[in-house]
PDB file of N, CA and C in Angstrom:
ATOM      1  N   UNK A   1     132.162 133.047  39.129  1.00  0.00           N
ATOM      2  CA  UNK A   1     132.784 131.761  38.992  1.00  0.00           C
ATOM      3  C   UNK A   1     131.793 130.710  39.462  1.00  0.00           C
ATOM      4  N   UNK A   2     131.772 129.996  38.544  1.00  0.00           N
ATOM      5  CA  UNK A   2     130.812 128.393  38.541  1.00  0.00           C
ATOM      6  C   UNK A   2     131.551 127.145  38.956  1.00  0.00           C
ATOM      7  N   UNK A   3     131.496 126.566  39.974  1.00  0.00           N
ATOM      8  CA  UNK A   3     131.611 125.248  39.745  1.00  0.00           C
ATOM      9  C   UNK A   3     131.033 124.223  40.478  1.00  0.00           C
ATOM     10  N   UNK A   4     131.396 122.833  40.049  1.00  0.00           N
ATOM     11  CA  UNK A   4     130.326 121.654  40.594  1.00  0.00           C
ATOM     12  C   UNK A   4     131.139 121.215  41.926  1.00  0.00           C
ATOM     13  N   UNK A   5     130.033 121.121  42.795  1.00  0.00           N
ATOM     14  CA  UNK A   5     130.983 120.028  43.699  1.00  0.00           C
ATOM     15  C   UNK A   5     129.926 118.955  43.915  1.00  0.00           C
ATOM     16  N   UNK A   6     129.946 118.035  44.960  1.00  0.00           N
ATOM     17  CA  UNK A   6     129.148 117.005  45.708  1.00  0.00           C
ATOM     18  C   UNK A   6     128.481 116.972  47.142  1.00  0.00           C
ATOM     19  N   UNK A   7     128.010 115.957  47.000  1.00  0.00           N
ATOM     20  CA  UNK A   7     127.583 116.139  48.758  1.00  0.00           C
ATOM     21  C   UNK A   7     128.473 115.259  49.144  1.00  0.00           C
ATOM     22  N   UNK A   8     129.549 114.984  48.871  1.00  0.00           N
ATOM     23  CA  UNK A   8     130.316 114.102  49.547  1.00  0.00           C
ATOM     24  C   UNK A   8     131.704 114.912  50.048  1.00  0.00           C
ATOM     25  N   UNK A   9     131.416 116.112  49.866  1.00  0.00           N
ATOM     26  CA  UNK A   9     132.149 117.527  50.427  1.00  0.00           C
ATOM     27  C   UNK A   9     132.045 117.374  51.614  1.00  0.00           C
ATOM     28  N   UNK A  10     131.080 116.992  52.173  1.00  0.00           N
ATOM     29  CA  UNK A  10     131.047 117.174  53.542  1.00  0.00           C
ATOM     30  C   UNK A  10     130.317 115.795  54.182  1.00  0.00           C
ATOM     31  N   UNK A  11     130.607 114.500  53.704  1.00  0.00           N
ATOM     32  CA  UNK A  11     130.329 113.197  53.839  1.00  0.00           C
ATOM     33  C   UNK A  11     131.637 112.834  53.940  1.00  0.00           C
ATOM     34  N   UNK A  12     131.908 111.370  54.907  1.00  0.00           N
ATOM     35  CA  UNK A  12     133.016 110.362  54.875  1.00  0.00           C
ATOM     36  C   UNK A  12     132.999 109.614  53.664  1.00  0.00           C
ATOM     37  N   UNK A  13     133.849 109.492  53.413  1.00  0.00           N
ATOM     38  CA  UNK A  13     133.931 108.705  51.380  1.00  0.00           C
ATOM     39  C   UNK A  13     134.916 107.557  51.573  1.00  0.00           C
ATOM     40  N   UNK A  14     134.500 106.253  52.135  1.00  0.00           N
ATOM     41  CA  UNK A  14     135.253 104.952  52.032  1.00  0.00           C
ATOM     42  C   UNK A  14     136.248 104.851  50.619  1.00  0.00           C
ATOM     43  N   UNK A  15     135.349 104.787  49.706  1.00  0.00           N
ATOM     44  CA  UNK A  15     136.090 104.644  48.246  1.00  0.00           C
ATOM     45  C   UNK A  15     136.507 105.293  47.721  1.00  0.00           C
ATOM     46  N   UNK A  16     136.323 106.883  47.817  1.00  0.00           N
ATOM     47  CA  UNK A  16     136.989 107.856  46.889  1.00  0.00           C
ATOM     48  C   UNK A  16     137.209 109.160  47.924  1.00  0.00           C
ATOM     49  N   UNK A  17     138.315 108.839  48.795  1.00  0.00           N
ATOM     50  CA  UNK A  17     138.550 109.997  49.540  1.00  0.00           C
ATOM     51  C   UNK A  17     139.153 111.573  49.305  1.00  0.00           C
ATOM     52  N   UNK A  18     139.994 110.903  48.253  1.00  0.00           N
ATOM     53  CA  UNK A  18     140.826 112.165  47.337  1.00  0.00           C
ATOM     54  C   UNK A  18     139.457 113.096  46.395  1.00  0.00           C
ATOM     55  N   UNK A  19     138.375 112.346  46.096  1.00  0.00           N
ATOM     56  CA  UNK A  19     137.517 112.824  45.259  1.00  0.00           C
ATOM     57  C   UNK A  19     136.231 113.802  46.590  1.00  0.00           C
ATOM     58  N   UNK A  20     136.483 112.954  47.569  1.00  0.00           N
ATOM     59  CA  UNK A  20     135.764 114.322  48.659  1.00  0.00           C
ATOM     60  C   UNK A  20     136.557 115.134  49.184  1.00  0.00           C
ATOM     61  N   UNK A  21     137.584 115.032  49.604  1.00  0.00           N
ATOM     62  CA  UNK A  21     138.245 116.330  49.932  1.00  0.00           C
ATOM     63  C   UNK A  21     138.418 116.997  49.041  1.00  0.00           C
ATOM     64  N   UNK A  22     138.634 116.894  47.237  1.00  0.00           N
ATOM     65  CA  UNK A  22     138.834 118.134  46.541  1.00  0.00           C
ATOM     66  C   UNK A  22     137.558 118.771  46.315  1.00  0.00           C
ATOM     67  N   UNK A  23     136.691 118.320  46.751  1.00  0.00           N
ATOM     68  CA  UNK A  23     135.170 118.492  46.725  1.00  0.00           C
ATOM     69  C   UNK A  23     135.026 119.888  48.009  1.00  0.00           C
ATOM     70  N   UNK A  24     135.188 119.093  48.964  1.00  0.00           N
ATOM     71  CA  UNK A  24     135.407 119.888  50.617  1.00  0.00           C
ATOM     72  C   UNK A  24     136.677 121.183  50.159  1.00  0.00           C
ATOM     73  N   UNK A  25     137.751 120.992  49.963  1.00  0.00           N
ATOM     74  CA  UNK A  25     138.280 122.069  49.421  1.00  0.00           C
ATOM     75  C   UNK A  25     137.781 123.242  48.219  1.00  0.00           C
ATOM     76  N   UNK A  26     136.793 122.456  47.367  1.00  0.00           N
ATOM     77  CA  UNK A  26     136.197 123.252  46.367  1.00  0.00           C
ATOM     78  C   UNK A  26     135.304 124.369  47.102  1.00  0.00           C
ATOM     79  N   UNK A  27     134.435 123.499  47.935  1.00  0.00           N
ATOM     80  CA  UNK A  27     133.237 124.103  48.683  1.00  0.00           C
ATOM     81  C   UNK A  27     134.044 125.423  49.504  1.00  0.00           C
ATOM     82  N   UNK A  28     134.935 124.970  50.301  1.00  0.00           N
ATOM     83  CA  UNK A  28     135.503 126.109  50.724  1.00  0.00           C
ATOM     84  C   UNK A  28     135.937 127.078  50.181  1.00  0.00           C
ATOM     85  N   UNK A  29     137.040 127.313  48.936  1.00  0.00           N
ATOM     86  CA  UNK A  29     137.118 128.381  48.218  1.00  0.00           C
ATOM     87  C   UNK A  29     136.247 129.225  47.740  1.00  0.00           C
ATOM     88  N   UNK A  30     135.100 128.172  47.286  1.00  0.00           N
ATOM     89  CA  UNK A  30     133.866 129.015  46.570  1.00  0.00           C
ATOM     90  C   UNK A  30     133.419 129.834  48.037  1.00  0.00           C
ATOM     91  N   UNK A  31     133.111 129.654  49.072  1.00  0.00           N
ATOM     92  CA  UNK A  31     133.039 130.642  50.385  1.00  0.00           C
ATOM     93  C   UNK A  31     133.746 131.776  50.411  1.00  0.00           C
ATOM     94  N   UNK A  32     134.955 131.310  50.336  1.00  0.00           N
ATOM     95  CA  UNK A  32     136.109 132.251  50.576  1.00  0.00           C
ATOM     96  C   UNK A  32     135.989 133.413  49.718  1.00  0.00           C
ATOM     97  N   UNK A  33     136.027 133.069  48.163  1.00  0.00           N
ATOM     98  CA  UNK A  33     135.895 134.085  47.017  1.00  0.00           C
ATOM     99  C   UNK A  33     134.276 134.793  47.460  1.00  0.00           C
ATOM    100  N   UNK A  34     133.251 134.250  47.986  1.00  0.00           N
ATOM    101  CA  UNK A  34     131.990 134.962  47.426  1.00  0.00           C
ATOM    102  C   UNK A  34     132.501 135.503  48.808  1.00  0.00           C
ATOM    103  N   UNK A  35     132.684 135.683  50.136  1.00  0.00           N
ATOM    104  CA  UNK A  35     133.114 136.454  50.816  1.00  0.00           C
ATOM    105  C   UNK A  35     133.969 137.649  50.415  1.00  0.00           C
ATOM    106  N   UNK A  36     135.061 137.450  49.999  1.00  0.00           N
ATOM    107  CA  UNK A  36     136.166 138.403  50.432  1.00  0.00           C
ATOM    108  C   UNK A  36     135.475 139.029  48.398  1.00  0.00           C
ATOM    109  N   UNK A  37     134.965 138.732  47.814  1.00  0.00           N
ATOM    110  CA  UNK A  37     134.683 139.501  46.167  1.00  0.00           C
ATOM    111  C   UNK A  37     133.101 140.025  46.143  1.00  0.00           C
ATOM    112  N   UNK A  38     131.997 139.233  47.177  1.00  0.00           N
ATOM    113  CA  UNK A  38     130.842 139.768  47.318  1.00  0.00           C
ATOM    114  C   UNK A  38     130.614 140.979  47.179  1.00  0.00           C
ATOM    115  N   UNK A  39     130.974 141.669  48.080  1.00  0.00           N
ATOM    116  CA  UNK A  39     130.584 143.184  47.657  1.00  0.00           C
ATOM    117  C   UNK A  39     131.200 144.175  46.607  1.00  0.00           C
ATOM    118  N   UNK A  40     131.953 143.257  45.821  1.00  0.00           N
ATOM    119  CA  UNK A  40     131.982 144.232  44.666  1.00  0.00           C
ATOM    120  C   UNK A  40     131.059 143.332  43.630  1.00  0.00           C
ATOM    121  N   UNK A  41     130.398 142.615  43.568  1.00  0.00           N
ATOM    122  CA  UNK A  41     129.858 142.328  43.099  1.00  0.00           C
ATOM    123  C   UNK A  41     130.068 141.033  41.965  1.00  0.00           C
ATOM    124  N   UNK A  42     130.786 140.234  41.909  1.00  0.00           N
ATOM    125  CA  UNK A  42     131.569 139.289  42.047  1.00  0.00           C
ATOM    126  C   UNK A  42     131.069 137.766  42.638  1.00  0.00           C
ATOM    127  N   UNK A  43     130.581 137.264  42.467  1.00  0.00           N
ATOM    128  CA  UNK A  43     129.764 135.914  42.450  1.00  0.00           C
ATOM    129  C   UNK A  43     130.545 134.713  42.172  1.00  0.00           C
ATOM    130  N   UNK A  44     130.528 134.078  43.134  1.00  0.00           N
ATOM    131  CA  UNK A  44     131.478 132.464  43.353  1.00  0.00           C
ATOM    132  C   UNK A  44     130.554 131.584  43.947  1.00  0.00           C
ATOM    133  N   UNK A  45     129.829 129.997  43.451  1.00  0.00           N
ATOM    134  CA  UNK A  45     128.590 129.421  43.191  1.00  0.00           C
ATOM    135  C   UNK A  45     129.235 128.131  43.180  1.00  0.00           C
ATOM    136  N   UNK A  46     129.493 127.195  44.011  1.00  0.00           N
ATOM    137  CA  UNK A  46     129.094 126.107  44.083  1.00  0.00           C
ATOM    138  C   UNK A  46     127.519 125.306  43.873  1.00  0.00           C
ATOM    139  N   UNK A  47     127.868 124.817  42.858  1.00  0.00           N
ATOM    140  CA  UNK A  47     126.585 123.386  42.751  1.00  0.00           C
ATOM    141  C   UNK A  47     126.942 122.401  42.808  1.00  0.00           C
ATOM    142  N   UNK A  48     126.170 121.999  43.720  1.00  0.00           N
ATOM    143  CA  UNK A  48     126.252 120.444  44.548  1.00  0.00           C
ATOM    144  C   UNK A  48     124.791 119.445  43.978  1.00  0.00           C
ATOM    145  N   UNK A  49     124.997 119.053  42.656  1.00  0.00           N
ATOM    146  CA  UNK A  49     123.457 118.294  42.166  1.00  0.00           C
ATOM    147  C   UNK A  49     123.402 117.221  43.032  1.00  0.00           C
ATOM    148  N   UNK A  50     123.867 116.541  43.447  1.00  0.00           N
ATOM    149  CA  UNK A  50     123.507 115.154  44.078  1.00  0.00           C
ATOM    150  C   UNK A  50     123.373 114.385  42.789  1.00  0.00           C
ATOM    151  N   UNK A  51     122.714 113.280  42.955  1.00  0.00           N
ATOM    152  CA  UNK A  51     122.482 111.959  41.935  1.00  0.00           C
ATOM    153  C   UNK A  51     121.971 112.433  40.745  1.00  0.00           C
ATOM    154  N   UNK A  52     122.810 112.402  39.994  1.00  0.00           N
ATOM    155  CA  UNK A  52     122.540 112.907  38.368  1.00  0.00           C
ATOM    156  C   UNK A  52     122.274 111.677  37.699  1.00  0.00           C
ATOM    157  N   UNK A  53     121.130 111.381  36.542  1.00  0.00           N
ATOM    158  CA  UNK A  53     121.109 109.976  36.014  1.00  0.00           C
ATOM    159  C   UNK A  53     121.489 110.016  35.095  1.00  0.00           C
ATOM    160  N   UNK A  54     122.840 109.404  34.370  1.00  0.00           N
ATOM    161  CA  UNK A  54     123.126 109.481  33.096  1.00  0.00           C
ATOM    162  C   UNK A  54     123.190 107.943  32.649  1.00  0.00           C
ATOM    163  N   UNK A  55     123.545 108.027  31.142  1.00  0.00           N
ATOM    164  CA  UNK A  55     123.634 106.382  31.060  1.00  0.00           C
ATOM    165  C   UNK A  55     124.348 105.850  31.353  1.00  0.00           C
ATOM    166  N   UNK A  56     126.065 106.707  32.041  1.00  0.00           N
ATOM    167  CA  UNK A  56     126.688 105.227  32.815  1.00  0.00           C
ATOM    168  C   UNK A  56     126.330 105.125  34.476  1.00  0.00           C
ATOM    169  N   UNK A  57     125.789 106.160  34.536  1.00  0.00           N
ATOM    170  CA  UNK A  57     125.337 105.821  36.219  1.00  0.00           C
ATOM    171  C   UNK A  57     124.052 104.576  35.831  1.00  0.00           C
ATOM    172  N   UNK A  58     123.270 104.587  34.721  1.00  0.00           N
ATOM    173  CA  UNK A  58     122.673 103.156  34.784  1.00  0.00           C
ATOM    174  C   UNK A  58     123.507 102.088  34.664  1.00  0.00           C
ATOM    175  N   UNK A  59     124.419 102.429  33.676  1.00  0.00           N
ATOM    176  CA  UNK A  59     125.385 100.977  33.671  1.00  0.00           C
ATOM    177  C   UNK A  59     125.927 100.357  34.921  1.00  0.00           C
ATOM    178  N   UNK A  60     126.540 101.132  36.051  1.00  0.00           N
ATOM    179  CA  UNK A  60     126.646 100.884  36.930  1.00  0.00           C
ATOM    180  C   UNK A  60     125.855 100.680  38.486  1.00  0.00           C
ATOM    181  N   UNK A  61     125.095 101.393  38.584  1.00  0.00           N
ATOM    182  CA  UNK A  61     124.125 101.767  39.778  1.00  0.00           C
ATOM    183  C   UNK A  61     122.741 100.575  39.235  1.00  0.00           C
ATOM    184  N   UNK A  62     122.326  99.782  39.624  1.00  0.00           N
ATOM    185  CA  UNK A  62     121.218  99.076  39.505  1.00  0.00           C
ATOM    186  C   UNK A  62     119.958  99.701  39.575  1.00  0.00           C
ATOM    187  N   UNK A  63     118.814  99.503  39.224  1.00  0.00           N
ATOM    188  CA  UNK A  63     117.574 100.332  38.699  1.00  0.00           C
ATOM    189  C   UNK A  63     116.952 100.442  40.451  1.00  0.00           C
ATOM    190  N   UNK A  64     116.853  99.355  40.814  1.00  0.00           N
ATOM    191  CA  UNK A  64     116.421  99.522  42.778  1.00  0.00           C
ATOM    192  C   UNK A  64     116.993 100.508  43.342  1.00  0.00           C
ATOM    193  N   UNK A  65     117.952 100.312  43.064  1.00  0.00           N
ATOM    194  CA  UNK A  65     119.496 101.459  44.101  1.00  0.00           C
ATOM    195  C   UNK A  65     118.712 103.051  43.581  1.00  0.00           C
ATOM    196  N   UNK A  66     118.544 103.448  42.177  1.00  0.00           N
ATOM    197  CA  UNK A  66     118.164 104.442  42.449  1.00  0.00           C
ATOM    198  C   UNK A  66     116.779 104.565  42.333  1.00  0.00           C
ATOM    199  N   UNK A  67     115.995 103.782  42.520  1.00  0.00           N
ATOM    200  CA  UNK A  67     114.107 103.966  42.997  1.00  0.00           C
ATOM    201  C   UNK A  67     114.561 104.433  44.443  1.00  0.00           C
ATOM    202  N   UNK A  68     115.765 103.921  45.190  1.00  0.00           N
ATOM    203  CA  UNK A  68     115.553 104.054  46.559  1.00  0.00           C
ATOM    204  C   UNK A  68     115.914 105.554  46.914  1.00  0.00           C
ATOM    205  N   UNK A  69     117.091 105.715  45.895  1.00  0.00           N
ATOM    206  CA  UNK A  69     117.625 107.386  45.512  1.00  0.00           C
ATOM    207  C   UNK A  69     116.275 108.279  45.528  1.00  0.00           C
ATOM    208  N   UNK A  70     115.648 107.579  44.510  1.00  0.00           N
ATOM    209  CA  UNK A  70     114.318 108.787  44.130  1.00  0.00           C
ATOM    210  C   UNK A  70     113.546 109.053  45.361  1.00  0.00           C
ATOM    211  N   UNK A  71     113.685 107.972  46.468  1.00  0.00           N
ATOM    212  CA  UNK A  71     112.392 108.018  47.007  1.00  0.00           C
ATOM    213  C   UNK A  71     112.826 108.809  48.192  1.00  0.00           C
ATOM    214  N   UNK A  72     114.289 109.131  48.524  1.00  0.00           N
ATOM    215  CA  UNK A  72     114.762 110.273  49.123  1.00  0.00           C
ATOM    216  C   UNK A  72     115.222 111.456  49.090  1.00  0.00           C
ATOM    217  N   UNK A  73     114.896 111.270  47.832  1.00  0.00           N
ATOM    218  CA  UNK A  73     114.940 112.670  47.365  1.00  0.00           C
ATOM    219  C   UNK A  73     114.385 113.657  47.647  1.00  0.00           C
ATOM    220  N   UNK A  74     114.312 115.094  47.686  1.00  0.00           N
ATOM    221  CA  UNK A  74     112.928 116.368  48.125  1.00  0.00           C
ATOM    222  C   UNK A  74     112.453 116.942  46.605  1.00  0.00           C
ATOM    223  N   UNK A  75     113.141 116.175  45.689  1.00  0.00           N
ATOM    224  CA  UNK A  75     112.542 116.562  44.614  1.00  0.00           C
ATOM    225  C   UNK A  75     111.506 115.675  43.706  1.00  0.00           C
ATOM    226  N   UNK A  76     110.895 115.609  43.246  1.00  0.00           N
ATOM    227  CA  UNK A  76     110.139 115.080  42.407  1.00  0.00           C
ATOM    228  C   UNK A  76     110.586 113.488  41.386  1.00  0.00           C
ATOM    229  N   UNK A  77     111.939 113.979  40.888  1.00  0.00           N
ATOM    230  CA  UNK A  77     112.559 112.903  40.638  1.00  0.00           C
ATOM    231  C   UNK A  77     114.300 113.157  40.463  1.00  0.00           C
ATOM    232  N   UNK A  78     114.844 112.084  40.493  1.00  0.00           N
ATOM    233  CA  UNK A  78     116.556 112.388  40.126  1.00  0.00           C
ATOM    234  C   UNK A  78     116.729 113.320  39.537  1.00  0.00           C
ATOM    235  N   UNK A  79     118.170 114.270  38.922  1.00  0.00           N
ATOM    236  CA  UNK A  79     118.161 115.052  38.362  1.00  0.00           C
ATOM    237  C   UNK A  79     118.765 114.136  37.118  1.00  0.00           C
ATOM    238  N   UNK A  80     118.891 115.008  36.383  1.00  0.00           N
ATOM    239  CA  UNK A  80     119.710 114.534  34.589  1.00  0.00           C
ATOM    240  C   UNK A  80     120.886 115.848  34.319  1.00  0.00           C
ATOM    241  N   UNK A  81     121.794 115.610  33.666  1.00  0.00           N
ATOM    242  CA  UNK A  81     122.560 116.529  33.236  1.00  0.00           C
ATOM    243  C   UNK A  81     122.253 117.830  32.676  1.00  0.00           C
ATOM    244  N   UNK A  82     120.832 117.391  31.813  1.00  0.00           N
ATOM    245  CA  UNK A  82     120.071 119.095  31.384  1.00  0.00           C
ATOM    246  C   UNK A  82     120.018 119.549  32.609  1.00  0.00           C
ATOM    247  N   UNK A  83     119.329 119.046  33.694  1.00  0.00           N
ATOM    248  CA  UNK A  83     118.637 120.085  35.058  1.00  0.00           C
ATOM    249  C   UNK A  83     120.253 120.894  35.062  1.00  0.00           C
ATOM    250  N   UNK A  84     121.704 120.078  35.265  1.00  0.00           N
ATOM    251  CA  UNK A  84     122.534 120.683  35.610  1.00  0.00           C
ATOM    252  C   UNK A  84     123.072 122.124  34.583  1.00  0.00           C
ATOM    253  N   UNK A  85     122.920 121.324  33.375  1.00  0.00           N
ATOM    254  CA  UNK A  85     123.705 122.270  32.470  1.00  0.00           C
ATOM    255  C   UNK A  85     122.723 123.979  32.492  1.00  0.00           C
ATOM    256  N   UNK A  86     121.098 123.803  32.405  1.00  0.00           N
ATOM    257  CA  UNK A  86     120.294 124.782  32.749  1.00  0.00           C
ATOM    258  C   UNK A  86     120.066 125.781  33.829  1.00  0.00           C
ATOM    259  N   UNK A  87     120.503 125.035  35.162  1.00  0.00           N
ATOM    260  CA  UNK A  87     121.245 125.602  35.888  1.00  0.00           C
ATOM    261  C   UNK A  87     122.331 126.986  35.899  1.00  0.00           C
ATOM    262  N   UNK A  88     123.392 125.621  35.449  1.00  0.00           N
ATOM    263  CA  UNK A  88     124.648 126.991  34.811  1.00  0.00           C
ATOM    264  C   UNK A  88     124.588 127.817  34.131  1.00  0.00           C
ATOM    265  N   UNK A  89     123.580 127.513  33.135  1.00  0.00           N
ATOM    266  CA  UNK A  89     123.408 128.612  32.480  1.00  0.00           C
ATOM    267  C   UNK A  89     122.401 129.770  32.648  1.00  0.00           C
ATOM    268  N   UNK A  90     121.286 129.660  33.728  1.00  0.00           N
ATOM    269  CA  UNK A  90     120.641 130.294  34.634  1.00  0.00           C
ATOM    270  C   UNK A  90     121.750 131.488  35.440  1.00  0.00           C
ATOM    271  N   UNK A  91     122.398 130.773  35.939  1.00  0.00           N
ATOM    272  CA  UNK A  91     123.543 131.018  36.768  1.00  0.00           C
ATOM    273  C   UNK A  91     124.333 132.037  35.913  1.00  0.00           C
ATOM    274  N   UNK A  92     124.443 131.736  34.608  1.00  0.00           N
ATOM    275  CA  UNK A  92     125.863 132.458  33.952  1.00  0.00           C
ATOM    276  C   UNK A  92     125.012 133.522  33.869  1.00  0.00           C
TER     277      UNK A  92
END
């Protein structure tokens, strides 16, 4: 089992609190299952991409806001939805 969560799983979320706790609840199940199904072999995978750039995160997010993103990043540059979808399917 695949699924996405955030880093705001385990961040305070002023504006979207309902959207981090189902996040924080996601993160936890995915624990729970790769625990108690691990050894039969059974795989439960949270991904947490962080700042994905799509075109409405440009519409909204200003081009500075994420130079400042990039420049804290540990990766090379933002991710994009391919990095994610390649991922999953790495994963699957």
């Amino acid at each position: 089992m695949i699924n996405t969560s955030a880093i705001t799983a385990g961040l305070p979320e002023l504006v979207r609190p309902l959207y981090s706790m189902s996040k924080g609840g996601l993160d936890a199940l995915m624990l729970n299952l790769a625990a108690q199904y691990g050894r039969k072999g059974i795989r439960a995978v949270g991904v947490a991409p962080g700042v994905i750039v799509t075109p409405a995160v440009h519409k909204i997010i200003p081009q500075r806001m994420l130079d400042g993103f990039a420049r804290r990043t540990l990766t090379p540059r933002l991710g994009t939805a391919e990095d994610v979808g390649y991922l999953v399917a790495f994963l699957v």
